[in-house]
N, C-alpha and C. Protein backbone atom coordinates (compact mmCIF):
# COMPACT_ATOMS: atom_id res chain seq x y z
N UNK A 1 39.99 -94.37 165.64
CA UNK A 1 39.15 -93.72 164.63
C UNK A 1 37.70 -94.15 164.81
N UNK A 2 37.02 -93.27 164.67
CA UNK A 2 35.16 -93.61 165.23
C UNK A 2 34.68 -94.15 163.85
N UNK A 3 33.71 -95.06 164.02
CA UNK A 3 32.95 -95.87 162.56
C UNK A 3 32.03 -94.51 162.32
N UNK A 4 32.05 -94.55 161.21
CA UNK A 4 31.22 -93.86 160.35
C UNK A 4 29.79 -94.15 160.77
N UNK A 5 28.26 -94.00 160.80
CA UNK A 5 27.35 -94.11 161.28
C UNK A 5 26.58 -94.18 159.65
N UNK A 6 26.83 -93.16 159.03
CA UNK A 6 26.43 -93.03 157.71
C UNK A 6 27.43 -93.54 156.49
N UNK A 7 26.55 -94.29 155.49
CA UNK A 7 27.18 -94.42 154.32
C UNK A 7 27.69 -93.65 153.74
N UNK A 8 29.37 -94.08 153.02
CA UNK A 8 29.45 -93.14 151.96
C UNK A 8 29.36 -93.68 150.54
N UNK A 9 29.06 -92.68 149.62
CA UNK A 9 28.75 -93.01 148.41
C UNK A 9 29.84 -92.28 147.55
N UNK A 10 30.62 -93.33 147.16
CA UNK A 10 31.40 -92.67 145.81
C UNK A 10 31.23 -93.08 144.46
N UNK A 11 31.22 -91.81 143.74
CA UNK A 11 30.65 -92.38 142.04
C UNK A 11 32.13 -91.37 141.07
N UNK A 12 31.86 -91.61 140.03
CA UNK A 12 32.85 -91.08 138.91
C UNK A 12 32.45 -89.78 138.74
N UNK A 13 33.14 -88.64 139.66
CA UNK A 13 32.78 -87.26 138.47
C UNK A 13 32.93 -87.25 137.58
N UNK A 14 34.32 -87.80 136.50
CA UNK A 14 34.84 -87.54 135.14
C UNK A 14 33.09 -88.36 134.60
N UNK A 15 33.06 -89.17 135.20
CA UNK A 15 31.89 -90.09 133.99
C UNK A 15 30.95 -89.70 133.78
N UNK A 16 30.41 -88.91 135.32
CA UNK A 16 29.26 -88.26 135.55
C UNK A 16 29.23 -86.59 134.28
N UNK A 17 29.93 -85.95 133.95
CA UNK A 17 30.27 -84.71 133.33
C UNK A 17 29.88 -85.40 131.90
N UNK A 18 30.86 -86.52 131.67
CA UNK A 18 30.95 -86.97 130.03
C UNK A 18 29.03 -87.30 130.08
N UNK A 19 28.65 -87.94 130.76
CA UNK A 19 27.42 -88.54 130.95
C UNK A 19 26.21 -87.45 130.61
N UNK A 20 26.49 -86.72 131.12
CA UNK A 20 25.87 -85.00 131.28
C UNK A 20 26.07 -84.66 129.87
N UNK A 21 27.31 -84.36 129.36
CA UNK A 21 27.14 -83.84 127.71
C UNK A 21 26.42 -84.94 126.70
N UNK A 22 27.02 -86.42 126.84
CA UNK A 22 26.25 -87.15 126.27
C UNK A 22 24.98 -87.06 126.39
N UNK A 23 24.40 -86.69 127.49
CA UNK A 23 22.79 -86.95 127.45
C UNK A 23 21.91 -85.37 126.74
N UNK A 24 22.88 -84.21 126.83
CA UNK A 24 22.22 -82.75 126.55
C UNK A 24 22.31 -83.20 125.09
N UNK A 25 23.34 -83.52 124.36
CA UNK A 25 23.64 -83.68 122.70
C UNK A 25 22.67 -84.66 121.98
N UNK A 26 22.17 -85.70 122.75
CA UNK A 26 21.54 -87.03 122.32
C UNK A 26 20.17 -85.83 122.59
N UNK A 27 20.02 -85.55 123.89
CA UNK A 27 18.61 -84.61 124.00
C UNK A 27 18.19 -83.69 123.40
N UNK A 28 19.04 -82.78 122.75
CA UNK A 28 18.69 -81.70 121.59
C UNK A 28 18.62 -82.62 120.02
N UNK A 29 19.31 -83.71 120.23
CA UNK A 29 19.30 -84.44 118.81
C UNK A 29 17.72 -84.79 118.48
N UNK A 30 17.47 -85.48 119.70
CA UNK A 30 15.98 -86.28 119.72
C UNK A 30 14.84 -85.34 119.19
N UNK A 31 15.31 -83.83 119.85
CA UNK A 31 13.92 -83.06 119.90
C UNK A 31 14.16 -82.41 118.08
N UNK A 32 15.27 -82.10 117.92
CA UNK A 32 15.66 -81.36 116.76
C UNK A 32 14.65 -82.46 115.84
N UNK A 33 15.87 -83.99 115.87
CA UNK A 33 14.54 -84.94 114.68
C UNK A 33 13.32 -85.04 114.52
N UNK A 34 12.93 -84.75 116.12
CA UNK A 34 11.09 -84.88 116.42
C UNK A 34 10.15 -84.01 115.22
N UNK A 35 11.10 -82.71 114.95
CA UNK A 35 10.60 -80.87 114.81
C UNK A 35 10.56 -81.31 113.18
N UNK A 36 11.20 -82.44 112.82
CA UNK A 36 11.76 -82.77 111.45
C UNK A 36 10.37 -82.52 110.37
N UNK A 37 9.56 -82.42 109.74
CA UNK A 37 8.98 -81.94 108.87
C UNK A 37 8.85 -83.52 108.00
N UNK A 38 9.37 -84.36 108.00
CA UNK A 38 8.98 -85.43 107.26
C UNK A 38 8.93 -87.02 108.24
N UNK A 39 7.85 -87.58 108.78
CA UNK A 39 8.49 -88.60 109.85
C UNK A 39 8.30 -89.29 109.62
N UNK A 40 9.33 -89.51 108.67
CA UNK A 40 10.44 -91.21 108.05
C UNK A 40 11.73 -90.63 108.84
N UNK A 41 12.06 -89.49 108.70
CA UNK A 41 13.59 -88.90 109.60
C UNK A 41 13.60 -88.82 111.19
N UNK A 42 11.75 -88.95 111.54
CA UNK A 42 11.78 -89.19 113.13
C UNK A 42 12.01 -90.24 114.16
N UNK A 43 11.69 -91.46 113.06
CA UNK A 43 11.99 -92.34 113.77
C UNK A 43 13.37 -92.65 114.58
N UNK A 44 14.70 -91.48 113.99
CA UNK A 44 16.19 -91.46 114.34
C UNK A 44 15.76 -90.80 115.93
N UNK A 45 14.43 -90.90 115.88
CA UNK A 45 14.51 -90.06 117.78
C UNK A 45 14.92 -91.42 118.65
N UNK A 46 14.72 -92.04 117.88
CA UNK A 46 15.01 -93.73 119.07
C UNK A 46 16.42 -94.40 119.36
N UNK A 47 17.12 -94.08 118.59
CA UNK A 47 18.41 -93.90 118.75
C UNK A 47 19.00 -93.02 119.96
N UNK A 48 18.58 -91.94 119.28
CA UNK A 48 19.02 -90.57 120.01
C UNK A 48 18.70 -90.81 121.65
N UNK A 49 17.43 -91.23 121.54
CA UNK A 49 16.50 -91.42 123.17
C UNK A 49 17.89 -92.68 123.60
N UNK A 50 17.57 -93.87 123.23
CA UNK A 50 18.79 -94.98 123.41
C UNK A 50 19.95 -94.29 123.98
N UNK A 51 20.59 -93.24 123.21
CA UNK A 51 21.73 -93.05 123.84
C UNK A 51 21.74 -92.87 124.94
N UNK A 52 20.92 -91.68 125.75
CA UNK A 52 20.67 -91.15 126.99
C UNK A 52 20.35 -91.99 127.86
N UNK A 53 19.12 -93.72 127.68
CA UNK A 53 19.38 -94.60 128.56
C UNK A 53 20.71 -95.18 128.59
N UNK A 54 21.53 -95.68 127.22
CA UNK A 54 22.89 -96.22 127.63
C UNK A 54 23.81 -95.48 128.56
N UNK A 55 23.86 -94.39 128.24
CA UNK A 55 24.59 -93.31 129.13
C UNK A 55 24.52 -93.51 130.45
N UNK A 56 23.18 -93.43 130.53
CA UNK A 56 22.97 -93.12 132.21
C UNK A 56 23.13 -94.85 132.51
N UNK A 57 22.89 -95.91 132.11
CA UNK A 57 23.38 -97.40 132.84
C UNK A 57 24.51 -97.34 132.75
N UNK A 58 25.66 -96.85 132.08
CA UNK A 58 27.21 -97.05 131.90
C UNK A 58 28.30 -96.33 132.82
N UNK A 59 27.62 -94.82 132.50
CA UNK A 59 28.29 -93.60 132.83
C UNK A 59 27.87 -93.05 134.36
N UNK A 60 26.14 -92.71 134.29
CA UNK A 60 25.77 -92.14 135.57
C UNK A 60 25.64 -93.10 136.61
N UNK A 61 25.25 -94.01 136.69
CA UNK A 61 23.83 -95.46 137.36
C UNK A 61 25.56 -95.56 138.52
N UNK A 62 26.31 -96.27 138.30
CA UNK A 62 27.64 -96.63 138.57
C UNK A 62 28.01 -96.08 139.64
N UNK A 63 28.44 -96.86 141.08
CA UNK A 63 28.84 -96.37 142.40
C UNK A 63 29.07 -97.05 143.17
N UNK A 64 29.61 -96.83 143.82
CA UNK A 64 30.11 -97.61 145.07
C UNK A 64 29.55 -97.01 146.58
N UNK A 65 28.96 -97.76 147.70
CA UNK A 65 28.59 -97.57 148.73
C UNK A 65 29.25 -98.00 149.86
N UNK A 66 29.52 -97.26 150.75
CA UNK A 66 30.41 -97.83 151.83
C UNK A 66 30.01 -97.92 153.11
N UNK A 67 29.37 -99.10 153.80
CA UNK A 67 28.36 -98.81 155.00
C UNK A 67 29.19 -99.47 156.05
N UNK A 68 28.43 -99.72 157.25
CA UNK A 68 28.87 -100.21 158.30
C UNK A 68 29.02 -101.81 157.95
N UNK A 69 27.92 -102.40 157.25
CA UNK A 69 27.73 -103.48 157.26
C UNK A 69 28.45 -103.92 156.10
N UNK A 70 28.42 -103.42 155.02
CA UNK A 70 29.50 -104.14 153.82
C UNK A 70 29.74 -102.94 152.75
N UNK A 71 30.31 -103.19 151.62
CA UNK A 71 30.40 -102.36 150.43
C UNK A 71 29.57 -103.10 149.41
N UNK A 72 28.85 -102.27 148.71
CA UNK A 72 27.94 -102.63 147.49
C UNK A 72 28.47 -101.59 146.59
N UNK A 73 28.60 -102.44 145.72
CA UNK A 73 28.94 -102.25 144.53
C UNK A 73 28.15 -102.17 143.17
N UNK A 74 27.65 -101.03 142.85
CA UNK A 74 26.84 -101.02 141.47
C UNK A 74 27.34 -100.90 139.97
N UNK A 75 27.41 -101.58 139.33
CA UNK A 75 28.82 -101.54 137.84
C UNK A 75 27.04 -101.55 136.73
N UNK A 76 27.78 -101.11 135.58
CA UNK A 76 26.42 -101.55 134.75
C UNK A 76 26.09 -103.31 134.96
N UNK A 77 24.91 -103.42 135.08
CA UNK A 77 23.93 -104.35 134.81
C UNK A 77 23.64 -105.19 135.92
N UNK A 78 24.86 -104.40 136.83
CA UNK A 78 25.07 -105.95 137.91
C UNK A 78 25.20 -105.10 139.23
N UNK A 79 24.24 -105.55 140.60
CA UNK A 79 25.25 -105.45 141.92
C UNK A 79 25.63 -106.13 142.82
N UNK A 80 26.75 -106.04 143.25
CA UNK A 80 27.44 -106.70 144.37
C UNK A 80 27.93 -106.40 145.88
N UNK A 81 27.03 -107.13 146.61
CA UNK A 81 27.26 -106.22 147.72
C UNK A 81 28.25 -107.34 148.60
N UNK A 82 29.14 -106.75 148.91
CA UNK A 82 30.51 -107.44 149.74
C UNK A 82 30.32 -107.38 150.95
N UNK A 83 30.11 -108.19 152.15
CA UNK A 83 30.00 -107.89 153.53
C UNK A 83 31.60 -107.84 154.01
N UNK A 84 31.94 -107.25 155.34
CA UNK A 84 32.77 -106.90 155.37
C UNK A 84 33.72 -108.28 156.28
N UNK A 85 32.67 -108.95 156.50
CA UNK A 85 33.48 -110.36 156.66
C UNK A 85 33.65 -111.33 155.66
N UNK A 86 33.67 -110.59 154.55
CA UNK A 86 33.84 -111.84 153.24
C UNK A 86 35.17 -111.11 152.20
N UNK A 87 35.20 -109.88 152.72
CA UNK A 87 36.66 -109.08 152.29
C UNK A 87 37.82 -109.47 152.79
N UNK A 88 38.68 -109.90 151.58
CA UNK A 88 40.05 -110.37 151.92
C UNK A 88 41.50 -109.28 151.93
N UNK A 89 41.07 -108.74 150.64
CA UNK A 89 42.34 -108.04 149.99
C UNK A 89 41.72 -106.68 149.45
N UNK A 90 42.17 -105.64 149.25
CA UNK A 90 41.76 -104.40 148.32
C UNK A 90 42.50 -104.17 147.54
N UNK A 91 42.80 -104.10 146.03
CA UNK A 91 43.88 -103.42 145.42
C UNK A 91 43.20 -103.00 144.55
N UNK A 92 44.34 -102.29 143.81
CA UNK A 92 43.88 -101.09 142.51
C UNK A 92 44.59 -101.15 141.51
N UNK A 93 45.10 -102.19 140.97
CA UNK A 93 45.85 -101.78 139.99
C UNK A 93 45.83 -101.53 138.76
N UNK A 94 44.17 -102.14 138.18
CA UNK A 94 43.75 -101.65 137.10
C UNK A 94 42.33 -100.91 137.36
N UNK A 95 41.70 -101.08 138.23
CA UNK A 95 41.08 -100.50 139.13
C UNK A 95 40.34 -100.74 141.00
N UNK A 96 39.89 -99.97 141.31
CA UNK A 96 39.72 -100.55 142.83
C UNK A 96 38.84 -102.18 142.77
N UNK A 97 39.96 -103.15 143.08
CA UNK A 97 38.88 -104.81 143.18
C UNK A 97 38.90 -104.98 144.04
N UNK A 98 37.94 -105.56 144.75
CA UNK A 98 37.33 -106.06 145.95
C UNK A 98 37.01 -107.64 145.69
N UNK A 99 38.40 -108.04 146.90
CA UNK A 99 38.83 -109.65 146.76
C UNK A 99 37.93 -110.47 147.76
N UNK A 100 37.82 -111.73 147.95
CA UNK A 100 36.97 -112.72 148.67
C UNK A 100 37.64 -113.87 148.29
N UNK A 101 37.36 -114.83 149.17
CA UNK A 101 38.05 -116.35 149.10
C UNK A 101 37.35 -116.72 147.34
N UNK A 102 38.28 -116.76 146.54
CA UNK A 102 38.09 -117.50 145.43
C UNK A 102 38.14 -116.52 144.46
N UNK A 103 37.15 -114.96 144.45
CA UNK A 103 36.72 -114.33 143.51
C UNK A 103 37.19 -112.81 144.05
N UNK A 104 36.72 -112.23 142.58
CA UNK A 104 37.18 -110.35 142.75
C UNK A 104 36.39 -109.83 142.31
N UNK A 105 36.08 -108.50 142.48
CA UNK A 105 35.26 -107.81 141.99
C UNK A 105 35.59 -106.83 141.61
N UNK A 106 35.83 -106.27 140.22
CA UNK A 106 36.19 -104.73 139.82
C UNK A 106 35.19 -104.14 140.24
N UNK A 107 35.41 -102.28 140.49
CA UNK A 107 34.77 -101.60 140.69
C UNK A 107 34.81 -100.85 139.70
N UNK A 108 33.76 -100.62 138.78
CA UNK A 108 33.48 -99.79 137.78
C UNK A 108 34.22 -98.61 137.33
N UNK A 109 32.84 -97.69 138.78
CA UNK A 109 33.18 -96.54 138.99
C UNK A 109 34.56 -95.73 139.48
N UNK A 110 35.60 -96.95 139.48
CA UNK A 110 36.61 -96.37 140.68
C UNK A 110 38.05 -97.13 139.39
N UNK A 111 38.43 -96.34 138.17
CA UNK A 111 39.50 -96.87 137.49
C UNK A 111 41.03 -96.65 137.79
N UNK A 112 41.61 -97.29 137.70
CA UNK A 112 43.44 -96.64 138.02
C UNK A 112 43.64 -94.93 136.99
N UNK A 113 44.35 -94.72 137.27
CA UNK A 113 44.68 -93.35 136.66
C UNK A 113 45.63 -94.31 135.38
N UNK A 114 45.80 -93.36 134.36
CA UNK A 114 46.48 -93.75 132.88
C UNK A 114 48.50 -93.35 133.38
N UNK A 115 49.06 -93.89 132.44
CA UNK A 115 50.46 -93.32 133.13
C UNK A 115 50.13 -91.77 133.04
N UNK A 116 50.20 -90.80 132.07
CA UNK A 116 50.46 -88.98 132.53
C UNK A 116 49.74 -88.82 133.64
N UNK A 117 48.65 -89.53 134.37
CA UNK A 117 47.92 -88.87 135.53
C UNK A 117 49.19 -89.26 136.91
N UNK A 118 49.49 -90.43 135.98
CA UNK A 118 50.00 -91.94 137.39
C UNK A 118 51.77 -90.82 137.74
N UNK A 119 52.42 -90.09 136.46
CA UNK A 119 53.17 -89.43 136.84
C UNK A 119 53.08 -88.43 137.47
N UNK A 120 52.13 -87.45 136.84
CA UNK A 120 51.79 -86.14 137.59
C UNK A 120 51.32 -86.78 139.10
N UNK A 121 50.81 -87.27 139.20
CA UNK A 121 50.29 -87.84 141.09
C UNK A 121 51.43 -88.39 141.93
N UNK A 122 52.87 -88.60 140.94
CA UNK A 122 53.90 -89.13 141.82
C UNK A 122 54.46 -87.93 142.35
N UNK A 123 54.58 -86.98 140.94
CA UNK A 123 55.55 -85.51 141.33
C UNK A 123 54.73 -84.86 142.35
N UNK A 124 53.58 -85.14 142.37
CA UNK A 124 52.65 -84.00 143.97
C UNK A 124 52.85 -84.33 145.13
N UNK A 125 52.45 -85.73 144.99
CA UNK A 125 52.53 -86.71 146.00
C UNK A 125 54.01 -86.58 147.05
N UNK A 126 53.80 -86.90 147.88
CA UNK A 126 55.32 -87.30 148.88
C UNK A 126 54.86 -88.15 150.08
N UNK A 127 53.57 -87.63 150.64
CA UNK A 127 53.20 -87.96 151.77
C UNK A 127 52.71 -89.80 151.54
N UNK A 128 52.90 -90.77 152.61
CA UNK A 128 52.40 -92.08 152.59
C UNK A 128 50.97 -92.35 152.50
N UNK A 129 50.75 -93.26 151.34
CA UNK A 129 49.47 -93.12 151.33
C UNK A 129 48.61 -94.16 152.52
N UNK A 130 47.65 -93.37 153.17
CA UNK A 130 46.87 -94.08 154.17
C UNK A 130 46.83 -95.21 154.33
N UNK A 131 46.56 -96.39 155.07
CA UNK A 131 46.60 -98.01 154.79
C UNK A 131 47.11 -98.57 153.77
N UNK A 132 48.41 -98.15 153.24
CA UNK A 132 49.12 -98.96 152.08
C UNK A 132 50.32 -98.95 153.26
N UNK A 133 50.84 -100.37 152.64
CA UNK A 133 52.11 -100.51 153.62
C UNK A 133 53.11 -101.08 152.22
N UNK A 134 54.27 -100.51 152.43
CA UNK A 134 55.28 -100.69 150.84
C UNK A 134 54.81 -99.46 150.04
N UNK A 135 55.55 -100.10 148.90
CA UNK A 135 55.25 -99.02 147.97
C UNK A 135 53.48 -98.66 147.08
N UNK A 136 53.20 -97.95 146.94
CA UNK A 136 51.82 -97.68 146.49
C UNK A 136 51.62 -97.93 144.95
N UNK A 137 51.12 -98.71 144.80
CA UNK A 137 50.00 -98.50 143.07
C UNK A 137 50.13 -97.42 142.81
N UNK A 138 50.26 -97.28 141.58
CA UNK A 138 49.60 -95.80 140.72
C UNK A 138 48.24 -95.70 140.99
N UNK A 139 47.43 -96.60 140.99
CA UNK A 139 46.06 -96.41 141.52
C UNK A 139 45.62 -96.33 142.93
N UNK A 140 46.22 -95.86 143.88
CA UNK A 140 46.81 -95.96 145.23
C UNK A 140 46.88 -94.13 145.66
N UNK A 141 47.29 -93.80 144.62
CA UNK A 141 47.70 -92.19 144.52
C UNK A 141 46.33 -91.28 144.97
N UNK A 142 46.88 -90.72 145.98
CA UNK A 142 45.64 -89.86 146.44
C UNK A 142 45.21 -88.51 145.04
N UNK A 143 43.76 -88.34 145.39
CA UNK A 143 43.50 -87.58 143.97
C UNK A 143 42.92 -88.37 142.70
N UNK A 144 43.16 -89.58 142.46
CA UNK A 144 42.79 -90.75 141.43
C UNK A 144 41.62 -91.18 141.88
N UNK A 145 40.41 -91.93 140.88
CA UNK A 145 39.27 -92.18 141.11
C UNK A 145 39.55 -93.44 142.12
N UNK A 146 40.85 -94.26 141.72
CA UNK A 146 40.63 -95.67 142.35
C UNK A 146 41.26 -95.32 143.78
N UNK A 147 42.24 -94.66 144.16
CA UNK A 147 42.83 -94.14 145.15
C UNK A 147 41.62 -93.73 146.18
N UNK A 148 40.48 -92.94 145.50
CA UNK A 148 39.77 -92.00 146.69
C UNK A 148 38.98 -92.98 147.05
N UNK A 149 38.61 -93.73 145.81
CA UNK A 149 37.32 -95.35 146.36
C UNK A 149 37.98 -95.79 147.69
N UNK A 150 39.58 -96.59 147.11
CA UNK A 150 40.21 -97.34 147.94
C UNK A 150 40.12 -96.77 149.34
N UNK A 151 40.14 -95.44 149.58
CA UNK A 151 40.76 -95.16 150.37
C UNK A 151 39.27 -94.71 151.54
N UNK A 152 37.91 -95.10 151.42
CA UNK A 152 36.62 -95.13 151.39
C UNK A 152 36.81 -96.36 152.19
N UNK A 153 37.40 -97.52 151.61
CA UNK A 153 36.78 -98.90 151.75
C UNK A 153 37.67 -99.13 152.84
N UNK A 154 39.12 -98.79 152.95
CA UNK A 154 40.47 -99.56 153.43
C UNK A 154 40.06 -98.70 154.47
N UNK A 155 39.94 -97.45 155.30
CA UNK A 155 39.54 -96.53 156.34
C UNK A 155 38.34 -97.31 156.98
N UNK A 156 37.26 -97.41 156.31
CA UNK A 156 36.26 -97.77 156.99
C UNK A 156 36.79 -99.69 157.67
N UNK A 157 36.80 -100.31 156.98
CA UNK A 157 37.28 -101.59 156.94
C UNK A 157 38.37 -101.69 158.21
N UNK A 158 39.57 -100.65 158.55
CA UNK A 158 39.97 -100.20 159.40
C UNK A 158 39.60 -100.15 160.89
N UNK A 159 38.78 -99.02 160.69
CA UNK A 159 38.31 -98.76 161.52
C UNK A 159 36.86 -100.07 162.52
N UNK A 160 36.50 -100.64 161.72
CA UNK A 160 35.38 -101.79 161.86
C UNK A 160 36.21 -102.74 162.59
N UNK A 161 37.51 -103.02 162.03
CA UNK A 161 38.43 -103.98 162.50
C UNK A 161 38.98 -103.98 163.84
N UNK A 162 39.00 -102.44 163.92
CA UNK A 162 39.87 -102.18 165.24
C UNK A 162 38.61 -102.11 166.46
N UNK A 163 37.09 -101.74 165.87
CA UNK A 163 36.05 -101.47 167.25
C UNK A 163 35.73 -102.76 167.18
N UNK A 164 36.18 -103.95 166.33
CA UNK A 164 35.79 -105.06 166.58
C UNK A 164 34.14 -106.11 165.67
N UNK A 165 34.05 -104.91 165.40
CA UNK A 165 32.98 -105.54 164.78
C UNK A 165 32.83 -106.19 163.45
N UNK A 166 34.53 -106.58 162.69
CA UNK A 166 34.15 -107.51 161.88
C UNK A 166 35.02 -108.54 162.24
N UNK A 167 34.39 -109.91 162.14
CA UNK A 167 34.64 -110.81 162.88
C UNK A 167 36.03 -111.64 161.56
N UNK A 168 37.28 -111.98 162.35
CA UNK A 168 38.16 -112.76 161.49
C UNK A 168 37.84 -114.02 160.79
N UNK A 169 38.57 -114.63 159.60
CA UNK A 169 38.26 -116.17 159.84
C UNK A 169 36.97 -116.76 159.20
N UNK A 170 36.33 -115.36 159.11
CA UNK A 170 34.57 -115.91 158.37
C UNK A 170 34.64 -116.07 157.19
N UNK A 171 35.54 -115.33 156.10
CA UNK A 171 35.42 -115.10 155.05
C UNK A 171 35.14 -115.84 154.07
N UNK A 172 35.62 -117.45 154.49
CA UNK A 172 35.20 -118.29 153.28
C UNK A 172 33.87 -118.70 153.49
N UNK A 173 33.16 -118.65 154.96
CA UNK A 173 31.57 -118.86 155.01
C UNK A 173 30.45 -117.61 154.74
N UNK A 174 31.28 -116.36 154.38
CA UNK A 174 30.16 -115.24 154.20
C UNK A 174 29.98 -115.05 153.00
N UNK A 175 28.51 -115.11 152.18
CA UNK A 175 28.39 -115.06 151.01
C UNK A 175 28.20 -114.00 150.54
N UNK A 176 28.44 -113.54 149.50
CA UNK A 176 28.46 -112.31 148.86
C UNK A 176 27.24 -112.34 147.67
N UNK A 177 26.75 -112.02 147.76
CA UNK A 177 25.90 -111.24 147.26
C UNK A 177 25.62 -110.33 145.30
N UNK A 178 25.48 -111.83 144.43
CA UNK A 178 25.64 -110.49 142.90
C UNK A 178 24.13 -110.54 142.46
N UNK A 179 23.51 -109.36 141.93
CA UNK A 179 22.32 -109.25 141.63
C UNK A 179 22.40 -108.45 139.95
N UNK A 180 21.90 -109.70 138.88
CA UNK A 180 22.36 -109.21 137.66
C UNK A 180 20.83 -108.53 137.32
N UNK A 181 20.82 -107.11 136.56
CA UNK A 181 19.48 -106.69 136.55
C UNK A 181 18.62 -106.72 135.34
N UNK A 182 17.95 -108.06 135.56
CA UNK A 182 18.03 -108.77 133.89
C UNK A 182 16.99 -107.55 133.59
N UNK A 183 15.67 -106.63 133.62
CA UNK A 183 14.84 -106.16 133.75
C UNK A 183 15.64 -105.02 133.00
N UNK A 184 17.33 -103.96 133.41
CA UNK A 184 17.68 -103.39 132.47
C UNK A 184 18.17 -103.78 131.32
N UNK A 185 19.29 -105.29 131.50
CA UNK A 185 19.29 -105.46 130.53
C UNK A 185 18.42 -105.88 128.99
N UNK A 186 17.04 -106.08 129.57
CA UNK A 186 15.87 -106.03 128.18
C UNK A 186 15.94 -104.84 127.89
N UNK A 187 16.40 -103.99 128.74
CA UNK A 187 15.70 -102.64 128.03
C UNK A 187 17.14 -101.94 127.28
N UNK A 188 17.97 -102.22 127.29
CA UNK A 188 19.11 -102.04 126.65
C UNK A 188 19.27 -102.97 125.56
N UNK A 189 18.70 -104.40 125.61
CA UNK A 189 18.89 -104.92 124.22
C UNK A 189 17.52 -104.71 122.72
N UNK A 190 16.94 -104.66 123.93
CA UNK A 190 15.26 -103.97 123.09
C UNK A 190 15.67 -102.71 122.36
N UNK A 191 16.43 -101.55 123.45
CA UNK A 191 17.02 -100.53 122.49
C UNK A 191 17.86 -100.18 121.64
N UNK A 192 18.17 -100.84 121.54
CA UNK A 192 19.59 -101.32 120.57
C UNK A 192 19.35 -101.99 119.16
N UNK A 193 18.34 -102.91 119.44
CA UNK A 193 17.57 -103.80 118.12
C UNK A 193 16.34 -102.56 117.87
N UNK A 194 16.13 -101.24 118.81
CA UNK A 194 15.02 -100.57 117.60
C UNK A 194 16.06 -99.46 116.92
N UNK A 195 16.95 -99.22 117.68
CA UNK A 195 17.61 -98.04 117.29
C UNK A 195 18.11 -98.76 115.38
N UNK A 196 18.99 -99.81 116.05
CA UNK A 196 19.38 -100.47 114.33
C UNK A 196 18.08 -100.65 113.49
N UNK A 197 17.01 -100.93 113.94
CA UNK A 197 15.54 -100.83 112.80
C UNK A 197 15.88 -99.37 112.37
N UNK A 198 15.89 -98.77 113.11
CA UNK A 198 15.48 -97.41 112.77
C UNK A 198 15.96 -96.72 111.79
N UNK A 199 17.41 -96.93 112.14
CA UNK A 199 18.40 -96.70 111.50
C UNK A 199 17.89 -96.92 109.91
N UNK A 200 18.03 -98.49 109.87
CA UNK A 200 18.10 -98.85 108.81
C UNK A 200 17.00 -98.34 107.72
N UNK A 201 15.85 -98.25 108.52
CA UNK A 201 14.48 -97.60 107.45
C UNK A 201 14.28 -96.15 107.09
N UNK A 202 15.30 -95.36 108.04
CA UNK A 202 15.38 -94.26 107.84
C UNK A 202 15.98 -93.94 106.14
């Protein structure tokens, strides 16, 4: 199998859609209060605005990258970029984690399916799922957010392994990489303490 040359990027459609209505409803809210005729009732635009940044750090921001050189991982507030000689294990069982000597890393963007999805994906399903050896996770199931991540990371990782270019044995000396983004989180706790002012004086 040939290495990929280009990254891939996988993110949450379901989150991305919910993310999308959340932000049109919060956005007609904001402008509707703005239009308000008395502004003691406008100040509720700061809330409204708030939602659309929470949204987009929770819902949209959220992804996973899959390069030659490692997987980075973007979750709210935090990223983690995994080199591919510091990867031990992949599983999914509550969602796609990405293991290393000592520690794990959930992936946000990439959750197990609920049981009705985890059944309906058994009854479709027949075929073996790609790089799983035994029986498969429900989150394993091709079609599932954590399945299509997994199946991103475990291919490429694969393939790197077999042209040689990730080296065995390193894993407990390759450091990984978390970058917490204190810069959003002010701006999420700043919005949060005006939205409750707001609230309250309204």
């Amino acid at each position: 199998m040939p290495v990929a040359a280009d990254p891939n990027v996988f993110y949450s459609r379901f989150n991305r859609i919910i993310a999308a209505v959340f932000t049109a409803v919060a956005a007609l809210s904001a402008l509707s209060l703005f239009l308000l005729p008395t502004a003691q009732n406008r100040v509720l635009v700061i809330p409204a605005l708030f939602v659309v940044v929470f949204v987009w750090e929770v819902l949209w921001r959220p992804d996973l990258t899959v390069s030659d050189t490692a997987v980075t991982v973007r979750n709210p507030l935090r990223t983690i970029v995994v080199p591919w000689a510091a990867l031990v294990h992949v599983d999914t069982k509550f969602a796609l984690t990405l293991y290393t000597p000592g520690r794990k890393f959930a992936v946000y963007c990439a959750p197990a399916p609920g049981r009705s999805l985890t059944s309906a994906g058994r009854r479709k399903t027949t075929d073996p799922v790609p790089y799983v050896t035994g029986e498969p996770r429900p989150g394993d199931l091709p079609g599932s957010e954590s399945g299509e991540a997994a199946q991103l990371v475990r291919a490429r990782w694969d393939a790197l392994q077999k042209s040689g270019r990730v080296d065995g044995g390193l894993a407990a000396q390759t450091p990984v990489s978390v970058g917490w983004s204190w810069g959003r989180v002010a701006v999420l706790v700043a919005g949060a303490t005006a939205s409750v002012v707001a609230i309250l004086i309204s």
